[in-house]
N, C-alpha and C. Protein backbone atom coordinates (compact mmCIF):
# COMPACT_ATOMS: atom_id res chain seq x y z
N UNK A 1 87.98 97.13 114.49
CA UNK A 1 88.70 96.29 115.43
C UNK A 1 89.24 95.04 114.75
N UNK A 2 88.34 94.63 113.91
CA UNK A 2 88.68 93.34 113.59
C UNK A 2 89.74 93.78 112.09
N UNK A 3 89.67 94.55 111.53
CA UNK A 3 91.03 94.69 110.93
C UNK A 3 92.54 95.44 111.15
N UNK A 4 92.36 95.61 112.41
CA UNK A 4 93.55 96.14 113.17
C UNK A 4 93.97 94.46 113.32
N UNK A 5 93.34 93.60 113.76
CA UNK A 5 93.61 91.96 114.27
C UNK A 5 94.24 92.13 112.83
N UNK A 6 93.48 92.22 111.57
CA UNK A 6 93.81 91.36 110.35
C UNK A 6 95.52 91.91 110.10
N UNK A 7 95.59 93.01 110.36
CA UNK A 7 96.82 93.76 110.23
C UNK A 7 97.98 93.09 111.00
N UNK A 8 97.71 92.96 112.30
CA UNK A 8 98.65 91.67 113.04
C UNK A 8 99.47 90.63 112.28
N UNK A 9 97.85 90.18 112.00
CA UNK A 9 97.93 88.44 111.78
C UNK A 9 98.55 88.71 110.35
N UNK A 10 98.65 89.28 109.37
CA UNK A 10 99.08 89.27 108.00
C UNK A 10 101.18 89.75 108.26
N UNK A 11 101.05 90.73 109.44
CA UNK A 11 102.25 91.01 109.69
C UNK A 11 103.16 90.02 110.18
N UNK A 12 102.60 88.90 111.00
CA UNK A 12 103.30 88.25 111.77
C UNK A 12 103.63 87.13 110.51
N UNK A 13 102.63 86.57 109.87
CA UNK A 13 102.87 85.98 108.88
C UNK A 13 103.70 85.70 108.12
N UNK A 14 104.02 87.36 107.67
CA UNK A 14 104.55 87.45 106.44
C UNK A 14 106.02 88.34 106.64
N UNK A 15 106.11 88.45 108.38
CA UNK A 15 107.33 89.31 109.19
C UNK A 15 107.49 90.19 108.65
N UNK A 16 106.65 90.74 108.90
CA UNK A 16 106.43 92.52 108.49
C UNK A 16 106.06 93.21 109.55
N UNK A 17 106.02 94.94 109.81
CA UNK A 17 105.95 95.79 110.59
C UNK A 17 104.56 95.79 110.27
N UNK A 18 103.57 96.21 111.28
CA UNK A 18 102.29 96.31 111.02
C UNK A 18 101.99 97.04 110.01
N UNK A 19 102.74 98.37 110.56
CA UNK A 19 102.55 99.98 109.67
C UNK A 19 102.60 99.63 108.22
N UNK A 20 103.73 98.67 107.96
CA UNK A 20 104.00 98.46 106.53
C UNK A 20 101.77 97.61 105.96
N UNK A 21 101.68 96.69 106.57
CA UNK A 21 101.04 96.17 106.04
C UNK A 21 99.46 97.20 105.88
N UNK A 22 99.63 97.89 107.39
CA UNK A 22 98.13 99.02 107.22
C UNK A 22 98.47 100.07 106.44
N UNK A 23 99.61 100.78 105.89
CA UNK A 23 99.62 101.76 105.06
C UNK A 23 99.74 101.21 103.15
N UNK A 24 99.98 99.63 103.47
CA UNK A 24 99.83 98.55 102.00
C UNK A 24 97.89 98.73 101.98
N UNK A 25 97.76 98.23 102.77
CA UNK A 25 96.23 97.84 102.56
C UNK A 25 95.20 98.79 102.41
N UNK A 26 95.82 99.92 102.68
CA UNK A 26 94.94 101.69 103.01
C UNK A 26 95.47 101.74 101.39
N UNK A 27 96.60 101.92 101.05
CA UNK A 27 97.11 102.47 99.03
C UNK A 27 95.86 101.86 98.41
N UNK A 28 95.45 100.13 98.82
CA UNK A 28 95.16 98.82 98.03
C UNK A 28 93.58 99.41 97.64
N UNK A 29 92.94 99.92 99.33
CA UNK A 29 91.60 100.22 99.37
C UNK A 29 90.86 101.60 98.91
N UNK A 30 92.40 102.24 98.31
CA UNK A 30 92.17 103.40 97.29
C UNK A 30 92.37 103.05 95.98
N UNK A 31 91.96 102.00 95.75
CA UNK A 31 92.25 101.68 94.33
C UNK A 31 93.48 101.88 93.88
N UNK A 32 94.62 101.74 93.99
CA UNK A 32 96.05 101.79 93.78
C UNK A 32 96.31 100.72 93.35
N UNK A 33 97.29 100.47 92.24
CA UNK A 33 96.75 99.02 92.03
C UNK A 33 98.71 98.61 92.10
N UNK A 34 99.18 97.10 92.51
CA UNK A 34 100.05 96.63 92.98
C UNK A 34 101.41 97.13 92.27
N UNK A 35 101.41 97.43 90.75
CA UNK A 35 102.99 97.89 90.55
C UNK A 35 102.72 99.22 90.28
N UNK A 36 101.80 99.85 90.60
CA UNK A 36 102.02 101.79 90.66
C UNK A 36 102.71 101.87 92.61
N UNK A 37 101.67 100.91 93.64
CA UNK A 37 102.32 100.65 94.91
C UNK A 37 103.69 100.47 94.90
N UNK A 38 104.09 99.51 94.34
CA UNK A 38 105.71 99.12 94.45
C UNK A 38 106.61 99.78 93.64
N UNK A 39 106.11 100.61 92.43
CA UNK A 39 106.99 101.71 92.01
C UNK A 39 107.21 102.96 92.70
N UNK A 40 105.73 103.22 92.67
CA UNK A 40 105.69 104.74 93.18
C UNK A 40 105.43 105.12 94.85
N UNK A 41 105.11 103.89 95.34
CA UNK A 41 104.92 104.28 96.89
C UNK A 41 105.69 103.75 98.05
N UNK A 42 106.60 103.02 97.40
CA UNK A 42 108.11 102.67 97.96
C UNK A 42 108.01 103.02 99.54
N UNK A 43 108.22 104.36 99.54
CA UNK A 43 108.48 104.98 101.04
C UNK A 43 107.65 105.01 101.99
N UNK A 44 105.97 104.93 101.32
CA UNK A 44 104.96 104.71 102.16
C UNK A 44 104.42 103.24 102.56
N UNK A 45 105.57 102.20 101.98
CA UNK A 45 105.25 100.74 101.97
C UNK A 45 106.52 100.29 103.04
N UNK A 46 107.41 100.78 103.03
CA UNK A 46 109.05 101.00 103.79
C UNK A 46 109.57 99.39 102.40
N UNK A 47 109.39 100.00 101.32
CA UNK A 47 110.24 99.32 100.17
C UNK A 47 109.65 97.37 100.45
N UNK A 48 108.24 97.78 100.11
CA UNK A 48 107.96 95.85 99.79
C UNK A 48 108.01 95.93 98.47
N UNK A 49 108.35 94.69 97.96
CA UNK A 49 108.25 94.37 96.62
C UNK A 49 106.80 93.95 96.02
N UNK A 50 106.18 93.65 94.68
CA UNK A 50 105.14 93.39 94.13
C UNK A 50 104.60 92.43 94.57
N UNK A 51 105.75 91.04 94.75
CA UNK A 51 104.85 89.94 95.53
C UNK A 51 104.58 89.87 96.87
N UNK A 52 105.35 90.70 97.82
CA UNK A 52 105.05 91.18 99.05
C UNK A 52 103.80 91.86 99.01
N UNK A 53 103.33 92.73 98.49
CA UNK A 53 102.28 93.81 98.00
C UNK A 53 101.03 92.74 97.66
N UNK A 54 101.41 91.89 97.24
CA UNK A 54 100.09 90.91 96.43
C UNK A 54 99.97 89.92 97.28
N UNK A 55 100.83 89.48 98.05
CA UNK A 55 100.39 88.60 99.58
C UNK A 55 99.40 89.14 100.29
N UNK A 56 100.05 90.83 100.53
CA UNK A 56 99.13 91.27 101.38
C UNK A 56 97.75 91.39 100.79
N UNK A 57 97.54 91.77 99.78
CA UNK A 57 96.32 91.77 99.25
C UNK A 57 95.45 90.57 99.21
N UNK A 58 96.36 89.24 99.02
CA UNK A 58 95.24 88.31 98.83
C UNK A 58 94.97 87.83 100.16
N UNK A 59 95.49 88.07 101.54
CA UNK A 59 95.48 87.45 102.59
C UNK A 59 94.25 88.54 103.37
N UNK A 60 94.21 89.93 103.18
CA UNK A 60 93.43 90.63 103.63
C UNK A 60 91.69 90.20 103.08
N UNK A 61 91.85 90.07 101.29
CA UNK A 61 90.64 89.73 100.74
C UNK A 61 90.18 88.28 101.54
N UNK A 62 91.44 87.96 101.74
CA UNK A 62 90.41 86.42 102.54
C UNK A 62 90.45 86.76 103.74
N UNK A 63 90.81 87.08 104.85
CA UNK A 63 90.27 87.63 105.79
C UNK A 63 89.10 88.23 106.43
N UNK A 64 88.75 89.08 105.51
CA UNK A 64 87.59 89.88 105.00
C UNK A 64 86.52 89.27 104.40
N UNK A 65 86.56 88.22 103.25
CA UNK A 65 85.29 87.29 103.13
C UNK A 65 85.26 86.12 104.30
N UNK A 66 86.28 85.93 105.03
CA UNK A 66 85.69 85.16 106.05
C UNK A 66 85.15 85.61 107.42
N UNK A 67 85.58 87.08 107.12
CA UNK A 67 84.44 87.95 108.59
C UNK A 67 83.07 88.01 107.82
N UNK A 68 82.68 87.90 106.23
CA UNK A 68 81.47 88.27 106.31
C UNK A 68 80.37 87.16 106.38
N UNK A 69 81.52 86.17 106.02
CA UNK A 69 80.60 84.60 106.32
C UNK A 69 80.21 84.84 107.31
N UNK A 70 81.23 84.91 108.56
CA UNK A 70 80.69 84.99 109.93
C UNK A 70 79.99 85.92 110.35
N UNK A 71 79.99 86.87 109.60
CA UNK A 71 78.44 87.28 110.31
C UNK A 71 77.49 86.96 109.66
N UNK A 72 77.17 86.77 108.20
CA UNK A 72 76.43 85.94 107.52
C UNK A 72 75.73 84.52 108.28
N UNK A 73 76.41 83.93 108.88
CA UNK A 73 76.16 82.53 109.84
C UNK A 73 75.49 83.31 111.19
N UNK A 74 76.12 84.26 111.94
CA UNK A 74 75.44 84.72 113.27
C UNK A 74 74.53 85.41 113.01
């Protein structure tokens, strides 16, 4: 649930289609690493570039250590 939110919030951000950012972050969490993504997965990204690709990545990693603080704290 809470990374369907993160998917939003990174889209609205960064004015992107969700899809783009959950089928970026699904390549990212298969170990795909940012310019094999932006060479080779073009069509499954709908054509982001490397630093588009590496936004999303660093905005999800912080997203993600700040859900585990919070549950870390609760």
């Amino acid at each position: 649930m809470n990374e369907e939110k993160h998917f939003q919030t990174i889209a609205q951000e960064l004015k992107l289609n969700v899809w783009q950012v959950h089928k970026t972050i699904e390549l990212l969490d298969t170990e795909n690493t940012v310019p094999f993504i932006s060479r080779y997965r073009k069509e499954a990204t709908g054509n982001l570039d490397e630093e588009q690709i590496r936004t999303i990545e660093e905005r999800i990693r912080t997203l993600r250590v700040l859900d585990a603080r919070k549950e870390t704290v609760l």
